[in-house]
Protein backbone atom coordinates (compact mmCIF):
# COMPACT_ATOMS: atom_id res chain seq x y z
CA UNK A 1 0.00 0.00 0.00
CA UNK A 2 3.11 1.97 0.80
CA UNK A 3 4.64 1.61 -2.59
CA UNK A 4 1.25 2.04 -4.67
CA UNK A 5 0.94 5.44 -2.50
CA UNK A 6 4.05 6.45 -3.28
CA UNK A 7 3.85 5.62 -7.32
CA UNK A 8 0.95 7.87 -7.83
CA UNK A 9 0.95 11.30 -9.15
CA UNK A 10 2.81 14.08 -7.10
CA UNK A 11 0.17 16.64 -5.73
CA UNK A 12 0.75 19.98 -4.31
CA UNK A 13 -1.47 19.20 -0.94
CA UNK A 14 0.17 16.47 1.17
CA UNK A 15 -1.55 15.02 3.92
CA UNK A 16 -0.86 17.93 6.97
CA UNK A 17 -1.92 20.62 4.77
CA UNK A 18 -4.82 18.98 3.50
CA UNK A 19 -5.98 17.92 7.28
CA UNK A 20 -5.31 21.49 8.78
CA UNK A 21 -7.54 22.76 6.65
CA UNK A 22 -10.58 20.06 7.63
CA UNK A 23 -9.89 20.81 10.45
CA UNK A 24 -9.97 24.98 10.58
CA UNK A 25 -13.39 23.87 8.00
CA UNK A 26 -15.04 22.15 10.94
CA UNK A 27 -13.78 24.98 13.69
CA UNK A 28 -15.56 27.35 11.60
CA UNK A 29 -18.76 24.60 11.59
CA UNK A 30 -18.76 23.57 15.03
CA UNK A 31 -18.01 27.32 16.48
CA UNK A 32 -21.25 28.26 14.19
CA UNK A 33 -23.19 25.40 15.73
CA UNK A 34 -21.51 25.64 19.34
CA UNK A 35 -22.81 29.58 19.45
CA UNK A 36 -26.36 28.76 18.74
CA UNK A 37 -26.42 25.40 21.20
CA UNK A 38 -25.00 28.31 24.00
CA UNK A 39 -27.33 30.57 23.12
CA UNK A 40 -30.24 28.12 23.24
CA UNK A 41 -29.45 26.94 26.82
CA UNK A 42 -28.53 30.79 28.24
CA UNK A 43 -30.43 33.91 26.37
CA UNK A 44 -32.77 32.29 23.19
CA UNK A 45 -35.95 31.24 25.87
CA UNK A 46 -36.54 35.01 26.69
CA UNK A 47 -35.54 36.56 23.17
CA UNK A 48 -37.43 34.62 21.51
CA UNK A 49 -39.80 32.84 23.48
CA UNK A 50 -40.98 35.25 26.48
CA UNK A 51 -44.41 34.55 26.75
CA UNK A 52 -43.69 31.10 27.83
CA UNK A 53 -42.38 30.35 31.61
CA UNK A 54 -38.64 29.50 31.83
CA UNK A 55 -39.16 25.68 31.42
CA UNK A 56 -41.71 25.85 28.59
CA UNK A 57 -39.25 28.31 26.78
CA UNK A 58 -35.67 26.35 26.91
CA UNK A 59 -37.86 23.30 25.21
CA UNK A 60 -39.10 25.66 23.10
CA UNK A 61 -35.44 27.05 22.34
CA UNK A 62 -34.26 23.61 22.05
CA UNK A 63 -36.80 22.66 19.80
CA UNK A 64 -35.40 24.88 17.30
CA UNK A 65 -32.34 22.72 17.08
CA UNK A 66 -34.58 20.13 15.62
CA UNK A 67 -37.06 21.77 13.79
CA UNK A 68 -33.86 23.43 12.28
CA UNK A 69 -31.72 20.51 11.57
CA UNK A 70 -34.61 19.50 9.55
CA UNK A 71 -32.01 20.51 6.85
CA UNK A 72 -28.95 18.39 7.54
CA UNK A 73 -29.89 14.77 5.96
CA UNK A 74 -31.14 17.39 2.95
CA UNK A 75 -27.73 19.19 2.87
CA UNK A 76 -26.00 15.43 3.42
CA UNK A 77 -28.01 14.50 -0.11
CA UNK A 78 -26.92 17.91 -1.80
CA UNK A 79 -23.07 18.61 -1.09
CA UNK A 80 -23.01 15.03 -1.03
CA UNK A 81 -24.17 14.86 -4.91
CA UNK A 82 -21.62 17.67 -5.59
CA UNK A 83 -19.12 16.33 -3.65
CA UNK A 84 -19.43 12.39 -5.07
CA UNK A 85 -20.20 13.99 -8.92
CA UNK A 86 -18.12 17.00 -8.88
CA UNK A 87 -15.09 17.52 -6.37
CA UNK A 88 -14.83 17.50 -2.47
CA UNK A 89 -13.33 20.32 -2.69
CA UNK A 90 -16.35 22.23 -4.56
CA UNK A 91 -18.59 20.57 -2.07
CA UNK A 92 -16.67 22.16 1.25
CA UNK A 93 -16.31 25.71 -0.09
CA UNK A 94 -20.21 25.79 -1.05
CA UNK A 95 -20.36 24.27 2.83
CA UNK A 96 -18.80 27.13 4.19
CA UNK A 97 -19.95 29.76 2.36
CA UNK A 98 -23.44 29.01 2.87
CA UNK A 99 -22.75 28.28 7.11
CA UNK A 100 -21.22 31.37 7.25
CA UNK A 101 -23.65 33.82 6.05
CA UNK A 102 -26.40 32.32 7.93
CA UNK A 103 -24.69 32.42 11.05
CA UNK A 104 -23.89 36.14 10.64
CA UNK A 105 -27.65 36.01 9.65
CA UNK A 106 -28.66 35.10 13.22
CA UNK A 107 -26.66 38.08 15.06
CA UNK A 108 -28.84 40.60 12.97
CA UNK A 109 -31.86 39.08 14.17
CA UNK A 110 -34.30 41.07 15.32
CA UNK A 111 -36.14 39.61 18.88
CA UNK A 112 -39.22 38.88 19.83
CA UNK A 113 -40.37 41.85 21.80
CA UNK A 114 -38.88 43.65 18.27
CA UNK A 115 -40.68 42.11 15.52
CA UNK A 116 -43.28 39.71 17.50
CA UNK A 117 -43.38 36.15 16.31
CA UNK A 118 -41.80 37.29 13.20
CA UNK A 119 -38.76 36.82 15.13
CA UNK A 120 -39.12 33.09 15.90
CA UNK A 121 -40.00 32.63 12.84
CA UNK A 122 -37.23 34.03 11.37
CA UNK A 123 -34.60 32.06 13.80
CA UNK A 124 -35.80 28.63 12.19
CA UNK A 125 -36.05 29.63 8.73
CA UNK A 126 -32.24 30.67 9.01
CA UNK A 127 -31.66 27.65 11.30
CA UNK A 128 -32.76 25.31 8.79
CA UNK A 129 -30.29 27.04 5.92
CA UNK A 130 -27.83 26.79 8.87
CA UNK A 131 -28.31 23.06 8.98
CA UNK A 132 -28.28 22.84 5.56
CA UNK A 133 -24.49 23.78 5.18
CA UNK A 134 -23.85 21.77 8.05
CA UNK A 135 -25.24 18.47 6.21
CA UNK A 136 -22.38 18.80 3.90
CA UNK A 137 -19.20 19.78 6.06
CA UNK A 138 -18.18 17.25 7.97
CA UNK A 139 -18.46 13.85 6.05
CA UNK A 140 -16.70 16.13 3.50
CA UNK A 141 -14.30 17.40 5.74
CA UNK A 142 -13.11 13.64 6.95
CA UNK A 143 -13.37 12.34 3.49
CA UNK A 144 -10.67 14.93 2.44
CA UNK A 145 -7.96 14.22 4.99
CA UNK A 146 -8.80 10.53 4.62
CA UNK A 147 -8.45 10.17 1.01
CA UNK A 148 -4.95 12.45 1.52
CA UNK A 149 -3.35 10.20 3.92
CA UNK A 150 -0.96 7.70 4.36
CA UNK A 151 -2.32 3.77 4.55
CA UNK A 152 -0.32 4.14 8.43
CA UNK A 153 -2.02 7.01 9.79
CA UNK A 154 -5.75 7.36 8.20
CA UNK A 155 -7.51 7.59 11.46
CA UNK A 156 -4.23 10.21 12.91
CA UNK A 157 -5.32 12.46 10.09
CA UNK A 158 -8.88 11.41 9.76
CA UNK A 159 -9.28 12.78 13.30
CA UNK A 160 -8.17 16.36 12.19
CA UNK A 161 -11.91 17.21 11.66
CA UNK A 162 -12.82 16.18 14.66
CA UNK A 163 -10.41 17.84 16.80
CA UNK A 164 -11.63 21.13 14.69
CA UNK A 165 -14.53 20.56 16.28
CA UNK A 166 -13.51 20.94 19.52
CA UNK A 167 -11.08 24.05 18.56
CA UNK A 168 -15.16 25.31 17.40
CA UNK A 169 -16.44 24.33 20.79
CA UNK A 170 -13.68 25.57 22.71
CA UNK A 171 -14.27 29.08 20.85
CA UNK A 172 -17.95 29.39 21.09
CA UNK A 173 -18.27 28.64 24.66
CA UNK A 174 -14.82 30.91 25.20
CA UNK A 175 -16.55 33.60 23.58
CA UNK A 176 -19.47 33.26 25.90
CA UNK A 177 -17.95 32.67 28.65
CA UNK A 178 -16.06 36.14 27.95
CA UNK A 179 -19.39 37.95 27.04
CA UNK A 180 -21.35 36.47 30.47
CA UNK A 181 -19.09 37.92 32.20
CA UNK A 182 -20.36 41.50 31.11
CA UNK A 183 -23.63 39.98 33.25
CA UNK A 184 -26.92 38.64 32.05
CA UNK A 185 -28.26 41.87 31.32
CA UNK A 186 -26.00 42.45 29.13
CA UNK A 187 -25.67 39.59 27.15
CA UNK A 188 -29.41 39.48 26.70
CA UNK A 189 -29.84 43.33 25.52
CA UNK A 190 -27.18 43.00 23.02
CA UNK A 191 -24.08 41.01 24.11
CA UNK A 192 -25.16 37.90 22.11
CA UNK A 193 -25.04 38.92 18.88
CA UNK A 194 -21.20 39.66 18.89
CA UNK A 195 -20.19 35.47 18.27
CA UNK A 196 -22.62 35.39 15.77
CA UNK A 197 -20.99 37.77 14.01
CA UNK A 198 -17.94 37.20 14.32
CA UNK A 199 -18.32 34.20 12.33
CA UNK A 200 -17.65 35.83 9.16
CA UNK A 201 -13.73 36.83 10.20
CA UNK A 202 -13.47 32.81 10.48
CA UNK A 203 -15.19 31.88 7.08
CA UNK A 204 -13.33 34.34 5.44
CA UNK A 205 -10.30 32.76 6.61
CA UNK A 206 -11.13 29.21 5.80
CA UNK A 207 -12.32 30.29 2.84
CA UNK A 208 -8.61 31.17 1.58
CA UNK A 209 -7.56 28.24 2.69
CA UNK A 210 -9.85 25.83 0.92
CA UNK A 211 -9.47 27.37 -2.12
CA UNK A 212 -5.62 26.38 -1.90
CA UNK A 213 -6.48 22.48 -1.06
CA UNK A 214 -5.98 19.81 -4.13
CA UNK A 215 -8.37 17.35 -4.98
CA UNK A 216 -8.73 14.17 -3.72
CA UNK A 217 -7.07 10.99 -5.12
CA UNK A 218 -9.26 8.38 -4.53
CA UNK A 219 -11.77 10.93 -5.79
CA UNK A 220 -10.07 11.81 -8.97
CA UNK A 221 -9.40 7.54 -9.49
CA UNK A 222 -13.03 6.65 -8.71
CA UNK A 223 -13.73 9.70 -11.16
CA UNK A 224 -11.32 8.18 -14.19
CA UNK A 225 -12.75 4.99 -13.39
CA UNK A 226 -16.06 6.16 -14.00
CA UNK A 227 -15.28 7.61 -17.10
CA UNK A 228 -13.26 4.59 -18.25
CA UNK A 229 -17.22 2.53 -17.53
CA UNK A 230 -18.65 4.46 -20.55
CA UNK A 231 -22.00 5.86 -20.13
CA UNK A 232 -23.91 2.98 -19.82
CA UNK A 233 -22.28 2.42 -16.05
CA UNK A 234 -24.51 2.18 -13.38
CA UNK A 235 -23.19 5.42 -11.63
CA UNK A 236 -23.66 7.47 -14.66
CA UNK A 237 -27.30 6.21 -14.47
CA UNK A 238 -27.98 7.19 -11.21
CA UNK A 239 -27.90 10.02 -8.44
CA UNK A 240 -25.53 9.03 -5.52
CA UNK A 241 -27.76 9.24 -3.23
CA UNK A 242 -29.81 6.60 -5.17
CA UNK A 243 -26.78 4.76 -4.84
CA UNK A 244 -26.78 4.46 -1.25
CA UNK A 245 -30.50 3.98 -0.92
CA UNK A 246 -30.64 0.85 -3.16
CA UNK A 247 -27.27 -0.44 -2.57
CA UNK A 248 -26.07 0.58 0.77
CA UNK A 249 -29.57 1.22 2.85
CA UNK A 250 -28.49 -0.90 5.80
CA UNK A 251 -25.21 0.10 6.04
CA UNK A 252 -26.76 4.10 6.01
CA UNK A 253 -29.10 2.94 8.81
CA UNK A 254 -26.17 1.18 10.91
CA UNK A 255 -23.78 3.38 10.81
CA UNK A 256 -26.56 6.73 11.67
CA UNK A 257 -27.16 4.26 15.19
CA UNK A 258 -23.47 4.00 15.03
CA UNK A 259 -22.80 7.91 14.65
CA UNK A 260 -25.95 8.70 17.73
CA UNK A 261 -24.24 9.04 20.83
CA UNK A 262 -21.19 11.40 19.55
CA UNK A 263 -24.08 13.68 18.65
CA UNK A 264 -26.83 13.09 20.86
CA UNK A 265 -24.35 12.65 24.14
CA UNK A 266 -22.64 16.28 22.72
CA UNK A 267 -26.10 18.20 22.88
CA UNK A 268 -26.96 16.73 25.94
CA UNK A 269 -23.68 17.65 28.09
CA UNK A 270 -23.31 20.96 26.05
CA UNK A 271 -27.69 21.94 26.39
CA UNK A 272 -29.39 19.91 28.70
CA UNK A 273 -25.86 20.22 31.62
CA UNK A 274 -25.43 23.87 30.83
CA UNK A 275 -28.94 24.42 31.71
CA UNK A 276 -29.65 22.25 34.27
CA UNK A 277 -26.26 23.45 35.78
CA UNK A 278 -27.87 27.90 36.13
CA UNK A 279 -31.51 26.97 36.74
CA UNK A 280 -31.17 24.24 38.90
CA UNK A 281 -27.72 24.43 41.02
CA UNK A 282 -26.99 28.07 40.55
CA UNK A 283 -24.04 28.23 38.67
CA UNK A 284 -23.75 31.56 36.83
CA UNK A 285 -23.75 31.79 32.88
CA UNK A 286 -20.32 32.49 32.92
CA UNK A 287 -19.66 29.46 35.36
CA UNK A 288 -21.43 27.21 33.35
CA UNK A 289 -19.88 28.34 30.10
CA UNK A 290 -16.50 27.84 31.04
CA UNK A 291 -17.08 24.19 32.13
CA UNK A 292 -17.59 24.31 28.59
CA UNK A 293 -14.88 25.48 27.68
CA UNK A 294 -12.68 22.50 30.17
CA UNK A 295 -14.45 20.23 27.96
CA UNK A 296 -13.64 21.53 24.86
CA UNK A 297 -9.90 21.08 25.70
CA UNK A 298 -10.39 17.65 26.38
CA UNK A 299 -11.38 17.15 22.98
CA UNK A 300 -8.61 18.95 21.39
CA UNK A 301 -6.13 17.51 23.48
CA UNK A 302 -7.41 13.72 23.57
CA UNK A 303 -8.69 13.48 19.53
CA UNK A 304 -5.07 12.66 17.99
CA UNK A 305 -4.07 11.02 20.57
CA UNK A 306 -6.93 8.70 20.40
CA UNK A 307 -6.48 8.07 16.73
CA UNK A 308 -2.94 7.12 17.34
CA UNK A 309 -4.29 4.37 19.56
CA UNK A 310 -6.91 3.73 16.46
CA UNK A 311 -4.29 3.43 14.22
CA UNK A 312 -2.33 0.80 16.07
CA UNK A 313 -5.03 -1.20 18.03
CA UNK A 314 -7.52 -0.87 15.77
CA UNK A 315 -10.41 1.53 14.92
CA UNK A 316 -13.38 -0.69 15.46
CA UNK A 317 -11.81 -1.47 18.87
CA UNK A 318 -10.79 1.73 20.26
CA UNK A 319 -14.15 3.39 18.96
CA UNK A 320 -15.54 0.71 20.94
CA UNK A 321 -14.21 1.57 24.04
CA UNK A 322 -15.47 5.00 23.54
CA UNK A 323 -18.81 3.55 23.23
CA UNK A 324 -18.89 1.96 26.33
CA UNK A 325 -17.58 4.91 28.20
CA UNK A 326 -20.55 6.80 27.80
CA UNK A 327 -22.67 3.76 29.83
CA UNK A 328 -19.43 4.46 32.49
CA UNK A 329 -19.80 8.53 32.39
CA UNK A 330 -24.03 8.67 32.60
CA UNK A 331 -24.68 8.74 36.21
CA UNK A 332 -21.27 9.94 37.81
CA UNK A 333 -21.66 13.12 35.72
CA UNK A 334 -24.74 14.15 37.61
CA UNK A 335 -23.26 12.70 40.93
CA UNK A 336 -20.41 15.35 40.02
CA UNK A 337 -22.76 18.52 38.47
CA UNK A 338 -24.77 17.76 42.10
CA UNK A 339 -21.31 18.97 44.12
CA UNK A 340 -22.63 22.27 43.30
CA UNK A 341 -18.64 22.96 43.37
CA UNK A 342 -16.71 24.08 40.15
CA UNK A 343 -14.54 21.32 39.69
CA UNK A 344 -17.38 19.03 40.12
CA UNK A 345 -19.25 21.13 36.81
CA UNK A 346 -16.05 20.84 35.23
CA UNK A 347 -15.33 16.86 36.05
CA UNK A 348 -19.63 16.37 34.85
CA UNK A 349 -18.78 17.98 31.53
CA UNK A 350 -15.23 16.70 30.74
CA UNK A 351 -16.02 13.14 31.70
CA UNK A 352 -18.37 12.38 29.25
CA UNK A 353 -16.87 14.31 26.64
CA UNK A 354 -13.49 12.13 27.55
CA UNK A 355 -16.05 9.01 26.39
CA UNK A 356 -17.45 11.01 23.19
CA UNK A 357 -13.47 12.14 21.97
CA UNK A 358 -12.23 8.88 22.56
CA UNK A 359 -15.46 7.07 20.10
CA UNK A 360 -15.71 10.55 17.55
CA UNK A 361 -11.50 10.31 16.56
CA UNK A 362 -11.56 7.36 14.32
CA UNK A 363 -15.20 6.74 14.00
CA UNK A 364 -15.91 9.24 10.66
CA UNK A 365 -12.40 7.57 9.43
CA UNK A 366 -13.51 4.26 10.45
CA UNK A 367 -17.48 4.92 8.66
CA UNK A 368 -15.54 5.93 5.43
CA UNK A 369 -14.96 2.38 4.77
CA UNK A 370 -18.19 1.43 5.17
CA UNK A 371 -19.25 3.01 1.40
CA UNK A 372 -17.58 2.75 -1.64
CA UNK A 373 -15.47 5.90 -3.34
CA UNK A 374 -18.36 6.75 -5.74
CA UNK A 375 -21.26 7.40 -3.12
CA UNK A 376 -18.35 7.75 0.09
CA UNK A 377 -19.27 11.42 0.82
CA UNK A 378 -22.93 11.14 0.35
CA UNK A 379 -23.02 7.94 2.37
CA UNK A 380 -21.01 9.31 5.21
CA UNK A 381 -22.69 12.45 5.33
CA UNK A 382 -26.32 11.02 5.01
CA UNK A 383 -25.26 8.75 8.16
CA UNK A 384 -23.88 11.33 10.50
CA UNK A 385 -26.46 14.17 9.55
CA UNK A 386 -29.02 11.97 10.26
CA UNK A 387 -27.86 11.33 13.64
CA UNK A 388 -27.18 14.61 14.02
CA UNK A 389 -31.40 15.07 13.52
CA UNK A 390 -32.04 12.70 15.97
CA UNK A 391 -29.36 13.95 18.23
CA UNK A 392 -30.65 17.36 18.30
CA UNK A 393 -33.71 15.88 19.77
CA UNK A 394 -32.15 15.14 23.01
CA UNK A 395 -32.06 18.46 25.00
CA UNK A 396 -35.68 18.91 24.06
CA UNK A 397 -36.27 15.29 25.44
CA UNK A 398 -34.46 15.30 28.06
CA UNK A 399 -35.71 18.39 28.97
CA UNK A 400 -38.99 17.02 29.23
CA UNK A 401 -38.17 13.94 31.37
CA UNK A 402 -36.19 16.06 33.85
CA UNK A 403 -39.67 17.90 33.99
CA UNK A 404 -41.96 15.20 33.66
CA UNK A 405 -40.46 12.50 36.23
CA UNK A 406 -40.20 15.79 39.15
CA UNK A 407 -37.28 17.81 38.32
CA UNK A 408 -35.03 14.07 38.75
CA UNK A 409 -32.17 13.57 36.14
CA UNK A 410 -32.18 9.95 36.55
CA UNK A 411 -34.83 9.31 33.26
CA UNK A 412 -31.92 11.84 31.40
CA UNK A 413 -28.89 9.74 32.42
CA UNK A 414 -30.61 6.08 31.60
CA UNK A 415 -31.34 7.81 28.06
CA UNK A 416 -28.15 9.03 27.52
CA UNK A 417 -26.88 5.70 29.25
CA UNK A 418 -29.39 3.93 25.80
CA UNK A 419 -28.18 6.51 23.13
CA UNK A 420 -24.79 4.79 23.89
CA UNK A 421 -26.03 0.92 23.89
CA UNK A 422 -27.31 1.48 20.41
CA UNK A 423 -24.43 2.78 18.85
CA UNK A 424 -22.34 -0.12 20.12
CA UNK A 425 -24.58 -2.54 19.13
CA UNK A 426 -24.88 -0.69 15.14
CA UNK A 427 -21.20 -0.05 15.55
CA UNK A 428 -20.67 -3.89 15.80
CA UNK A 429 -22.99 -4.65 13.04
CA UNK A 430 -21.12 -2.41 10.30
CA UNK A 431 -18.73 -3.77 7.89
CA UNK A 432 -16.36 -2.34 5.75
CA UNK A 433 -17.78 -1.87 1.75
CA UNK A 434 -16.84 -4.77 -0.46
CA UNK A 435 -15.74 -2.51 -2.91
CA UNK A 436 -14.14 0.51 -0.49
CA UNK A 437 -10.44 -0.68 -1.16
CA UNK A 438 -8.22 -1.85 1.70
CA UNK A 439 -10.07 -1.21 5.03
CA UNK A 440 -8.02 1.65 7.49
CA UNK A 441 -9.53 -0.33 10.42
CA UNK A 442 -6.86 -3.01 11.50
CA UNK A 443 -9.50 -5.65 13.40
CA UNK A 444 -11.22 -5.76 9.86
CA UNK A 445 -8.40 -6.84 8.22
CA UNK A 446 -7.29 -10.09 10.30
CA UNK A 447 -9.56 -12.54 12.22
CA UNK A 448 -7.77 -11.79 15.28
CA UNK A 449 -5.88 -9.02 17.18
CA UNK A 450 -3.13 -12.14 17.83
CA UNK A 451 -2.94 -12.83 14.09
CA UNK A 452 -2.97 -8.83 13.15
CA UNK A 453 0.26 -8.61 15.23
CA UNK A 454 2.10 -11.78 14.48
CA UNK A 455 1.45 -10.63 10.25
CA UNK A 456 2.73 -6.85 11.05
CA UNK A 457 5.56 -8.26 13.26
CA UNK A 458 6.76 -11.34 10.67
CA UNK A 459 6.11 -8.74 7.45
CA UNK A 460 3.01 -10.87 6.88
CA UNK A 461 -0.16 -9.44 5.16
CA UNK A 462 1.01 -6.01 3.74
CA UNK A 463 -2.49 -4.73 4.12
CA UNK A 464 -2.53 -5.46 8.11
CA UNK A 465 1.28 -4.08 8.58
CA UNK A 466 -0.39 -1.06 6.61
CA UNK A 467 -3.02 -0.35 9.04
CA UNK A 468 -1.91 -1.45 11.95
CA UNK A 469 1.84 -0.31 12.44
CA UNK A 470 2.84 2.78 13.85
């Protein structure tokens, strides 16, 4: 695999330009997103929902995450298409563009006790174009590093994206945390509109750096290979996202279940924490954003080095473990918010994002696999966006069962506790495409981790050393 890599074409891009820019694609992404999931939980109930009592208005407010990411399995069909039929590249600048402006969008929106019910009208109609960008970013994003790097190191640069989100993260609630500190007031008079807009300094930047990115490889191949098929092949025959509904359906389905708990755990500790932390145990906005912020770090810190551990132990294996972390993290991160001390908020919002880094580094690397070059981006993208709907159904719902079951988070952390059982069992169930090429993930290369080892170590299989050494 070495060799083959190394005969190819020489391209401008090599693989730690190409990943630095996923990654500053999905900062931009994730610190859209991250502002708007702060918002949700601190300021959007009274600026947009007012004539509802506190409770009534946070579902409310988190309902528009939903209602909004109506959008993302549309945008995963869309860039997808463009991405599978015309470029990645093409794909991810459309992406950003169109994130961008509606982010900057939402900071010139006018509130309810401004323009009525115009106003939350207005903050779903822009959410939903929102969520629409966001449908094609980050399958996109992962695809590109990916298909850039080295057989040794795909989930090491695969994880770029990911740890881009928690750069995102780690500005949004940074920014907050900054602006709370001006007091509530404040932030809800006029405060909150200055992350929104600051947005555009970051998409400008990324914006100059995509443009200086190369193509993809395996995209270009798949692409000559196509042509080569005349136009009687299959693909030329049918939309990719046909593709993956009549070829790859199951795989789509297991690998959303696979994708649920690195979304839906995010909006819980992120929403339903952030809240529960002011309203309930009296932490202060600012308090409860920088907790945030802790966790963020985590993610930044522990996403590469996860992947390194993907790369030699296995991805299937070490996303695994992430998994299963999340069943470990769902009660002791309430036992910890419950201190009502600082380091206990921070230890209840790093702990299960710990679980969530370890699973998210090398699962969109280790998903890639599971759909063939011609339909890779759209099947990717259609998987995680439509866990991302269902995720961003959790802080309303858990929300609700906080409320409904007497103000007890016990109902929240036994769902959170099943978001994470599912996933393991879909993430078990998925298996690489038969037509994907060699498979980055080193357990689905061998029959057994023994075997793996004994091939790398001996200069066995040259597909297993390729995946598995370090």
């Amino acid at each position: 695999m070495s060799q083959s890599t190394g005969a190819a074409a020489p391209r401008r891009s090599g693989p730690w330009k190409i990943a630095t820019a996923s990654m500053i694609g999905t900062t931009v992404e994730w610190y859209d997103f991250g502002i708007y999931a702060t918002a949700a939980a601190l300021v959007f109930p009274e600026l947009f929902f007012p004539e509802m009592n506190r409770a009534l208005g946070t579902v409310m407010s988190f309902a528009t995450l939903f209602v909004g990411a109506l959008g993302r399995p549309l945008g995963a069909v869309l860039f997808g298409h463009i991405g599978d039929r015309h470029g990645r590249k093409k794909a991810l600048i459309w992406s950003m563009t169109l994130m961008g402006a509606a982010t900057v969008c939402i900071g010139l929106l006018p509130t309810y006790h401004q323009a009525g019910v115009l106003a939350p009208l207005l903050l779903v109609l822009i959410r939903m174009i929102q969520s629409l960008a966001v449908g094609g970013e980050w399958g996109g994003a992962v695809l590109f590093a990916v298909e850039h790097a080295p057989p040794r190191r795909k989930a090491f640069f695969g994880s770029f994206p990911q740890v881009g989100d928690g750069v995102g993260y780690f500005m949004s609630t940074g920014v907050f945390a900054l602006i709370a500190l001006l007091g509530h007031d404040a932030l809800a008079d006029w405060a909150w509109r200055l992350p929104f807009l600051l947005s555009a300094v970051l998409v400008v930047v990324g914006l100059v750096i995509r443009r200086s990115m190369d193509e993809s490889p395996e995209f270009e191949a798949a692409r000559r290979a196509q042509a080569a098929a005349g136009p009687g092949g299959r693909d030329k025959e049918s939309a990719p996202v046909v593709g993956v509904l009549r070829h790859a359906w199951k795989t789509w389905l297991l690998a959303t279940g696979a994708f649920l708990i690195t979304v839906g755990g995010y909006y819980v500790v992120v929403t339903f924490m952030s809240t529960y932390a002011v309203t309930e145990l009296g932490f202060t906005d600012a308090q409860a954003a920088g907790a945030g912020t802790a966790a963020s770090v985590v993610v930044i810190v522990c996403t590469p080095l996860s992947a390194l551990l993907a790369d030699r132990y296995g991805l299937r294996r070490v996303t695994l473990i992430g998994v299963l972390l999340h069943l470990v993290a769902a009660f002791p991160m309430f036992w910890l918010a419950d201190t009502r001390s600082i380091a206990g908020l921070w230890l209840a919002m790093c702990l299960p994002m710990l679980a969530s880094t370890i699973a998210y580094a090398s699962l969109g690397t280790l998903a890639a696999g599971w759909f063939a070059p011609r339909v890779r981006y759209t099947g990717l993208s259609m998987s995680f966006q439509t866990a991302g709907l269902l995720g961003t159904l959790a802080p309303a719902a858990t929300t609700w069962l906080y409320s409904a079951f007497g103000d007890s988070w016990v109902p929240v952390a036994l769902a959170f506790a099943g978001m994470a059982a599912v996933s393991a069992v879909c993430l078990m169930a998925c298996r690489p495409a038969p037509d994907a090429g060699p498979s980055p993930d080193a357990t689905a290369t061998t029959a057994t981790t023994a075997t793996t080892a004994e091939d790398a170590l001996s200069g066995g299989s040259a597909d297993a050393v390729g995946v598995t050494r370090t």
